[in-house]
Protein backbone atom coordinates (compact mmCIF):
# COMPACT_ATOMS: atom_id res chain seq x y z
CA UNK A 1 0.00 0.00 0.00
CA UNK A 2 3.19 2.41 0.95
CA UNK A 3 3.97 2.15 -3.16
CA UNK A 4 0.78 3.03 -4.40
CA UNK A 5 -0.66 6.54 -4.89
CA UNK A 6 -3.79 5.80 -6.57
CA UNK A 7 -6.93 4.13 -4.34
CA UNK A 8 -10.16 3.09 -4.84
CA UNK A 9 -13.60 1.71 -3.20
CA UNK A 10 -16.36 -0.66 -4.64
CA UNK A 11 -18.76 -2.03 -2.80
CA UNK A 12 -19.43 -4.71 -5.11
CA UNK A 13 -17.07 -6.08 -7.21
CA UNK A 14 -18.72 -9.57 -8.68
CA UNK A 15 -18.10 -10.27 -12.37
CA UNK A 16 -21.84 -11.24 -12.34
CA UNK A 17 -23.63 -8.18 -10.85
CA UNK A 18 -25.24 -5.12 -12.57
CA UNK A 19 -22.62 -3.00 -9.73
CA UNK A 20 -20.11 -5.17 -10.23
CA UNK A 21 -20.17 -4.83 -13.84
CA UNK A 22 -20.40 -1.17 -13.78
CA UNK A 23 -17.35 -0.95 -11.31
CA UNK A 24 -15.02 -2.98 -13.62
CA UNK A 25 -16.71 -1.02 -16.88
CA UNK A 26 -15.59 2.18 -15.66
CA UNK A 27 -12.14 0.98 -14.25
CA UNK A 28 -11.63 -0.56 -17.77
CA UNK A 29 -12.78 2.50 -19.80
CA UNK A 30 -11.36 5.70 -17.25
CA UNK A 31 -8.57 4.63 -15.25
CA UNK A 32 -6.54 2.34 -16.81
CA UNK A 33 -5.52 5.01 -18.93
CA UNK A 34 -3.70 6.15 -15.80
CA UNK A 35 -0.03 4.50 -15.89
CA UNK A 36 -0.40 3.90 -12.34
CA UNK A 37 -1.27 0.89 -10.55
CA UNK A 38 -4.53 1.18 -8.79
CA UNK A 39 -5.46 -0.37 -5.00
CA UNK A 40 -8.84 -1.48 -5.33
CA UNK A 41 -10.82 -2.21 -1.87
CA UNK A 42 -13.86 -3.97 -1.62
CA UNK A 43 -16.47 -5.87 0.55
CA UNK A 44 -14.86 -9.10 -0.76
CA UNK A 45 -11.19 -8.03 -0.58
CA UNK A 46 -8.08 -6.36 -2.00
CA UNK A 47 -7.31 -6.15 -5.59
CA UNK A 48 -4.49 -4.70 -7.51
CA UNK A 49 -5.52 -3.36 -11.05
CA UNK A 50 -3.11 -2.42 -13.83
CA UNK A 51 -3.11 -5.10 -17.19
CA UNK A 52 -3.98 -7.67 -15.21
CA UNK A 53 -6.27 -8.12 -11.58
CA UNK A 54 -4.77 -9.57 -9.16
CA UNK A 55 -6.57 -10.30 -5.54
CA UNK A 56 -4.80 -10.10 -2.52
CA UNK A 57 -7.25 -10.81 0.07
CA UNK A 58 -9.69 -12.87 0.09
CA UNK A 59 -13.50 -12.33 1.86
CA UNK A 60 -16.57 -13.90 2.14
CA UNK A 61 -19.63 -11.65 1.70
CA UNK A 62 -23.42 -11.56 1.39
CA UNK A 63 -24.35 -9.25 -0.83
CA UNK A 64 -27.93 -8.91 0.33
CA UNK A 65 -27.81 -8.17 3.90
CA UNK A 66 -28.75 -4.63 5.30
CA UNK A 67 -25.03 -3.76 6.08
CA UNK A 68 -23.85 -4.26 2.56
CA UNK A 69 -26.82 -2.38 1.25
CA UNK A 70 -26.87 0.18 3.09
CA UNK A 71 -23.66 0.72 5.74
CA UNK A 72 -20.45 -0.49 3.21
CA UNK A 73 -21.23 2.95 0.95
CA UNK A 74 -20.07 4.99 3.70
CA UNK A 75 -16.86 2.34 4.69
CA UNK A 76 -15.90 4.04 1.32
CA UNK A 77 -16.44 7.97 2.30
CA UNK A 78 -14.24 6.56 5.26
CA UNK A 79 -11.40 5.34 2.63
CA UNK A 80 -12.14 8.79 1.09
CA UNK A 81 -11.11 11.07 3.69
CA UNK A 82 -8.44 8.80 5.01
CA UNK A 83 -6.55 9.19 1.40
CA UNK A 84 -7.61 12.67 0.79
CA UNK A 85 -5.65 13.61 3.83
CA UNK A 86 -2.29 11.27 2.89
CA UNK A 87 -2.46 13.40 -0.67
CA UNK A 88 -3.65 9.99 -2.77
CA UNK A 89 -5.94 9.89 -5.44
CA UNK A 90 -8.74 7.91 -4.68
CA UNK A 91 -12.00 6.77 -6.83
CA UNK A 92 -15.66 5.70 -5.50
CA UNK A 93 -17.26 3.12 -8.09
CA UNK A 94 -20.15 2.26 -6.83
CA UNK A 95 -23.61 1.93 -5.20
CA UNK A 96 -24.38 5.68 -5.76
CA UNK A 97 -27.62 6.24 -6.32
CA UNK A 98 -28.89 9.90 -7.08
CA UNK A 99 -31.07 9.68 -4.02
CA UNK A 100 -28.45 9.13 -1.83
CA UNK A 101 -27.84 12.45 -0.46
CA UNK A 102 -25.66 12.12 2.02
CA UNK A 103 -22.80 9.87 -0.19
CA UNK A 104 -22.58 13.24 -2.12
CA UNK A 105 -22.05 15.45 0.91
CA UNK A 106 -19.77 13.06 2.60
CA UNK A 107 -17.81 12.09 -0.02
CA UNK A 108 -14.02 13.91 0.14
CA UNK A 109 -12.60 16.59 -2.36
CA UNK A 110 -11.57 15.21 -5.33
CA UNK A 111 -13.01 12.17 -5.15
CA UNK A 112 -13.20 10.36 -8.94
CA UNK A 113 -17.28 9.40 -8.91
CA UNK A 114 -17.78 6.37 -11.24
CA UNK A 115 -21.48 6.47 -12.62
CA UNK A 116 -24.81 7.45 -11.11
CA UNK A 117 -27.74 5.21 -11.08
CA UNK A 118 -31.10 5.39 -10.43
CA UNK A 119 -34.75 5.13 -12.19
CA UNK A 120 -37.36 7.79 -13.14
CA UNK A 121 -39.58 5.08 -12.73
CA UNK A 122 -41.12 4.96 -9.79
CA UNK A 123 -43.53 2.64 -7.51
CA UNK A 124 -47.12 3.68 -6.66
CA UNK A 125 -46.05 4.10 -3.09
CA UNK A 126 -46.15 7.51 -1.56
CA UNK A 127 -42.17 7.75 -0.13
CA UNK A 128 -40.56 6.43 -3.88
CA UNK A 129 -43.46 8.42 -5.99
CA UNK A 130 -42.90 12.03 -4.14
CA UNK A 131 -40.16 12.18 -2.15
CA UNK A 132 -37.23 10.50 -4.20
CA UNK A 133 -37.74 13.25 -6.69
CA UNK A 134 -36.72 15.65 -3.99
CA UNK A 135 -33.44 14.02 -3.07
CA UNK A 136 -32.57 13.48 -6.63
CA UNK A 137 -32.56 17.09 -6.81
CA UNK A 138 -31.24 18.06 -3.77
CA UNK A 139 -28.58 15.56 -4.61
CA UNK A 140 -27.58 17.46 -8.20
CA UNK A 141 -27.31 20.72 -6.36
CA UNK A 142 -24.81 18.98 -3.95
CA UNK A 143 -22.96 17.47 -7.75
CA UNK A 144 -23.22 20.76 -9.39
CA UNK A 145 -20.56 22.45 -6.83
CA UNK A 146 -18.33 19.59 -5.34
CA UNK A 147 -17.65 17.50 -8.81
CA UNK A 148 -15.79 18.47 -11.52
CA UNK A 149 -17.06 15.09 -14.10
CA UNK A 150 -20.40 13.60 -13.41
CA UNK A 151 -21.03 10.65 -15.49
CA UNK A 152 -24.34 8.88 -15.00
CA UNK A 153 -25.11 4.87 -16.03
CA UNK A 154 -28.25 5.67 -18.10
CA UNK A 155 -29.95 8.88 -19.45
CA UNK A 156 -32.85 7.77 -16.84
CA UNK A 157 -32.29 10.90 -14.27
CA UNK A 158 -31.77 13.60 -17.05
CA UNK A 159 -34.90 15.34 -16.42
CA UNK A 160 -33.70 16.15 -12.71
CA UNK A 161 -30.46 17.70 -13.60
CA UNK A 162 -30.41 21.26 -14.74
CA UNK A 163 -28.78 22.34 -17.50
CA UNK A 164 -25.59 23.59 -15.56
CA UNK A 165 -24.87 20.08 -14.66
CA UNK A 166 -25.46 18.63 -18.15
CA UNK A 167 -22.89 20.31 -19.47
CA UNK A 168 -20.29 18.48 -17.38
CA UNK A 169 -22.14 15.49 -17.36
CA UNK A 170 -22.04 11.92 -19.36
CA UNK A 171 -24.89 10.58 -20.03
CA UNK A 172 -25.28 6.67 -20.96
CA UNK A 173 -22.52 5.34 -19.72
CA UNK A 174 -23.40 1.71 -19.33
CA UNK A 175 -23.45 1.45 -23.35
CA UNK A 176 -19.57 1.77 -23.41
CA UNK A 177 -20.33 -1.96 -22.12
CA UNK A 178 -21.79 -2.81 -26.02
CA UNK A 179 -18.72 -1.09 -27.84
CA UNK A 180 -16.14 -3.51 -25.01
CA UNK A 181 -17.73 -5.82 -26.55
CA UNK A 182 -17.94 -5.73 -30.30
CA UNK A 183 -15.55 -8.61 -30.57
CA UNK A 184 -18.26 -11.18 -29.04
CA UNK A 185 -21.03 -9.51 -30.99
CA UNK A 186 -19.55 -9.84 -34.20
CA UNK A 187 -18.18 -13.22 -33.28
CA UNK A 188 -21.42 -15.00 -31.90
CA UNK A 189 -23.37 -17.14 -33.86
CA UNK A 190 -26.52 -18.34 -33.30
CA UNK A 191 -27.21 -20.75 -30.90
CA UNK A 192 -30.33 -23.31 -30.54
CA UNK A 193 -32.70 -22.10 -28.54
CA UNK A 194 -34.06 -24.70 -25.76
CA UNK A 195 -35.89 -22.24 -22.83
CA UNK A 196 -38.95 -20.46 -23.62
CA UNK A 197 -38.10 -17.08 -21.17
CA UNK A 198 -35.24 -16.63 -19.39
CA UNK A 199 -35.05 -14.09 -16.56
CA UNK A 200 -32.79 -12.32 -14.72
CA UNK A 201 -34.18 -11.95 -11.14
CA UNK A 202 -33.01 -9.72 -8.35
CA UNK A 203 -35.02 -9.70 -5.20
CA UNK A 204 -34.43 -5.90 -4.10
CA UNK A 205 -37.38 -3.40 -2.91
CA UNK A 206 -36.14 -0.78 -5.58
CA UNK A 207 -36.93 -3.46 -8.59
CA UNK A 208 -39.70 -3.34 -10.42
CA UNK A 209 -40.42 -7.14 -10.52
CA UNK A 210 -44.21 -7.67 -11.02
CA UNK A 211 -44.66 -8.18 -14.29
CA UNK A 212 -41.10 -10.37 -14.18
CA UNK A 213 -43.01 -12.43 -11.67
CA UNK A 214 -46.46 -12.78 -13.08
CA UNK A 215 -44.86 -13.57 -16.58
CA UNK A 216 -42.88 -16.51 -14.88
CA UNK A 217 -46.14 -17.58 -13.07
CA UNK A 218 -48.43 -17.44 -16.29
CA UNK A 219 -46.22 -19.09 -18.80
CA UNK A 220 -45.03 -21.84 -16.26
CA UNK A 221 -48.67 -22.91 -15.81
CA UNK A 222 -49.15 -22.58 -19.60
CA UNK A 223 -46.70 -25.31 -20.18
CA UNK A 224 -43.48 -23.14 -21.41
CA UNK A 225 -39.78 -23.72 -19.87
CA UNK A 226 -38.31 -20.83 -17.54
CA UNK A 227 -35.28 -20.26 -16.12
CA UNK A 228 -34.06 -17.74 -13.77
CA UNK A 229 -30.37 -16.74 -12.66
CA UNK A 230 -29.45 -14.06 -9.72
CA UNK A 231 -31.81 -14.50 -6.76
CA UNK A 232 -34.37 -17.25 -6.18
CA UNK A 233 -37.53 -16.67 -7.80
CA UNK A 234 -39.81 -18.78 -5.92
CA UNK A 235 -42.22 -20.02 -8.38
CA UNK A 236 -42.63 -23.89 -8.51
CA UNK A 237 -41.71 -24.75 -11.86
CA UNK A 238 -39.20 -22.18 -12.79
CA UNK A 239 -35.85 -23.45 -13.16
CA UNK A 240 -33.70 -21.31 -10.91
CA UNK A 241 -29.81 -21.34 -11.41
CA UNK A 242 -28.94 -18.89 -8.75
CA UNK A 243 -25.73 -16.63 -8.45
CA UNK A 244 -23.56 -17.78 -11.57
CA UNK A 245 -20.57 -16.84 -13.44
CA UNK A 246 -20.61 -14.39 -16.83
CA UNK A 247 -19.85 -16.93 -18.75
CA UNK A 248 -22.41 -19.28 -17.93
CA UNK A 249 -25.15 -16.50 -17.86
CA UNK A 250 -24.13 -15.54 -21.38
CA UNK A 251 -24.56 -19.53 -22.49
CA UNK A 252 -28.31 -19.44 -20.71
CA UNK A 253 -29.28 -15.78 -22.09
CA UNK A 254 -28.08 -18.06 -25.49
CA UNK A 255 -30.24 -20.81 -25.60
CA UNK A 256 -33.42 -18.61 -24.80
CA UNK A 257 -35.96 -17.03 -27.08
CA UNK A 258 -37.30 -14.73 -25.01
CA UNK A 259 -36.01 -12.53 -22.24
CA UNK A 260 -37.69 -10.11 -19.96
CA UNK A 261 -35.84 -6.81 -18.91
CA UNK A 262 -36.69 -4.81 -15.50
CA UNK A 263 -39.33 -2.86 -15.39
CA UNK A 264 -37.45 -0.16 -13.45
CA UNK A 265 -34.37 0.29 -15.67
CA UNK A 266 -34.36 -0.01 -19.45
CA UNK A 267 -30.47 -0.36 -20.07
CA UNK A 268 -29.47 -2.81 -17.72
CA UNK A 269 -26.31 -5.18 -18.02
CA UNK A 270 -28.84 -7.87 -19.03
CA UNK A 271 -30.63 -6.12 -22.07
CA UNK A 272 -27.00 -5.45 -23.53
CA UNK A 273 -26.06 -9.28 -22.70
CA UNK A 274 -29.45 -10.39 -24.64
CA UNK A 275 -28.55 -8.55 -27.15
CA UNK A 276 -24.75 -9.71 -27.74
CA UNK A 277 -26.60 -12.95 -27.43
CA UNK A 278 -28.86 -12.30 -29.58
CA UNK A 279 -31.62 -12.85 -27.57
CA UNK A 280 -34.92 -11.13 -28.01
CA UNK A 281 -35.89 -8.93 -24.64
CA UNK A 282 -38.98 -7.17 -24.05
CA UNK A 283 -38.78 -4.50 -22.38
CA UNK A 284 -41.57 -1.82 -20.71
CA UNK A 285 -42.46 1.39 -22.63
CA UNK A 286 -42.58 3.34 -19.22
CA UNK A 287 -38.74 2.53 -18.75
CA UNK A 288 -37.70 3.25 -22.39
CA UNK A 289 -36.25 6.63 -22.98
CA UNK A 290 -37.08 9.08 -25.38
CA UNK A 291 -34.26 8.23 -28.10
CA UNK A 292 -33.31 4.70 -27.15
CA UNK A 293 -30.54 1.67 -28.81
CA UNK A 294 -32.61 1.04 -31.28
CA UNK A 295 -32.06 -2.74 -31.91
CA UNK A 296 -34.18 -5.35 -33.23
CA UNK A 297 -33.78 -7.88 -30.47
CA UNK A 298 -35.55 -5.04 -28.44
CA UNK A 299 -39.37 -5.16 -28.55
CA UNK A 300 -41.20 -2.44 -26.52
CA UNK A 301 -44.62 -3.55 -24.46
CA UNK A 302 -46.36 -2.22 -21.81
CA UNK A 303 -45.90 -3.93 -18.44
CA UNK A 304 -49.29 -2.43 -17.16
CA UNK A 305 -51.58 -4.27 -19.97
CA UNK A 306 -50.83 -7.77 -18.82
CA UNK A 307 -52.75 -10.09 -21.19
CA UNK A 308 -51.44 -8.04 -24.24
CA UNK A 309 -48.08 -8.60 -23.21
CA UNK A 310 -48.18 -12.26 -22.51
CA UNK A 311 -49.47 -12.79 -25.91
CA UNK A 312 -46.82 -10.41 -27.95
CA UNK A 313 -43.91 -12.69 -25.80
CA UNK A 314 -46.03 -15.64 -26.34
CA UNK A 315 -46.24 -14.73 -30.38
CA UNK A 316 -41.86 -13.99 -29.80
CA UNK A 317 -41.48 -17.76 -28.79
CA UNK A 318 -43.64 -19.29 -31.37
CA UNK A 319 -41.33 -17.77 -34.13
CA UNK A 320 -38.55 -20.15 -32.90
């Protein structure tokens, strides 16, 4: 640590994880450009990036407990200070969502911010439908003076910045992911298709799973083959594979016809996998932007009319 001037904290670092792969996305795209070698800590342990990774310690964590969620952001605006004061540069990758108000004001000076996340999407549920707003702009007033570079994940939270911030914002981050990955695009052929849906479930109050859920329900009972990776979707017929590697996540997105996005996020790691898979994903109309990837394994339906969705997916599978 004595030989190192450049430091960094992620609270997530899996290679299977929508955080984890926006930690390593931005590491890859930012600051490897930087000749130095960078310390990364984590929930999970030490890691030295510079070509290669290299872990140094070793940890056992659960990612869904209320400590990880919610305590280990602010283990990192400890590491923040404690390197602002030894004069070392020092990045925060991630878990910072807009709403989080008091990351933003905690955080030290120059702290590197990797991207912002959060949905404009929001639950009918009086706290998420009026008062997240609030913080999300309360939150760019705190970016607007004590960050230089803002770069947000998606496009989702423009409407709450002002125009001020735009101008030293990036917007859309999480699509650098597609253009990493042009190699396996170009390179993958298609595969033959054995699961009906596939779906890629994370059991988290700030997810937008009902229609996920219902779908899985519906088209198990109607005889059709589902599969789920992440979290346990506890639906008696769905194949669940749990927490799995990339790799094998990539093979399952492969062999299925259909795939159904979030409903609170419309570029998530999983739409971009689907489509490098080439993988058809429906996504909701409520979560689609204004000018979106327009793609033609992406088909737009609305989440809310239930029946009419379950037969445009249904009509999807039946053209395998």
């Amino acid at each position: 640590m004595k030989n190192n001037n450049f430091f960094g904290w992620a609270c997530d670092y899996q290679r299977s994880s929508g955080e984890g792969k926006l930690a390593r996305l931005f590491l890859e795209n930012e600051l490897r450009q930087s000749k130095e070698n960078i310390l990364l800590l984590t929930n999970s342990g030490k890691f030295i990036i510079d070509n290669f990774e290299n872990r140094i310690v070793k940890k056992k964590v659960n990612y869904n407990n209320f400590y990880h969620k919610y305590i280990s952001p602010f283990i990192g605006c400890y590491y923040s200070w404690f390197f602002f004061f030894k004069k070392k540069k020092f990045t925060y990758l991630n878990y910072i969502p807009l709403w989080n108000v008091f990351l933003f004001l905690f955080l030290a000076p120059h702290t590197i911010l990797g991207p912002i996340t959060g949905s404009h999407v929001f639950s009918s549920g009086y706290f998420r439908k009026y008062f997240i707003p609030i913080l999300y702009r309360i939150s760019c007033l705190i970016l607007k003076f004590r960050f230089k570079k803002i770069i947000f994940a998606t496009e989702n939270l423009k409407k709450f910045t002002s125009l001020s911030l735009r101008k030293k914002s990036e917007f859309n981050y999480c699509l650098n992911y597609i253009k990493n990955n042009e190699n396996f695009l170009s390179n993958k052929n298609q595969v033959k298709k054995v699961f009906d849906i596939v779906i890629y479930f994370r059991n988290h109050n700030n997810k937008n799973n009902a229609f996920a859920i219902n779908a899985a329900r519906f088209f198990v009972n109607s005889g059709y083959k589902v599969i789920s990776f992440g979290d346990r979707l506890n639906i008696a017929g769905v194949a669940n594979y749990g927490a799995i590697e990339s790799k094998i996540a990539l093979k399952l997105i492969s062999e299925s016809k259909v795939a159904i996005n979030s409903g609170e996020n419309f570029y998530t790691f999983f739409l971009m996998d689907c489509i490098m898979c080439k993988t058809c994903i429906v996504c909701d109309k409520q979560s689609a932007p204004n000018r979106f990837l327009k793609n033609k394994f992406i088909s737009l339906i609305d989440y809310k009319k239930r029946i009419h969705s379950f037969n445009a997916i249904r009509k999807i599978i039946s053209i395998y």
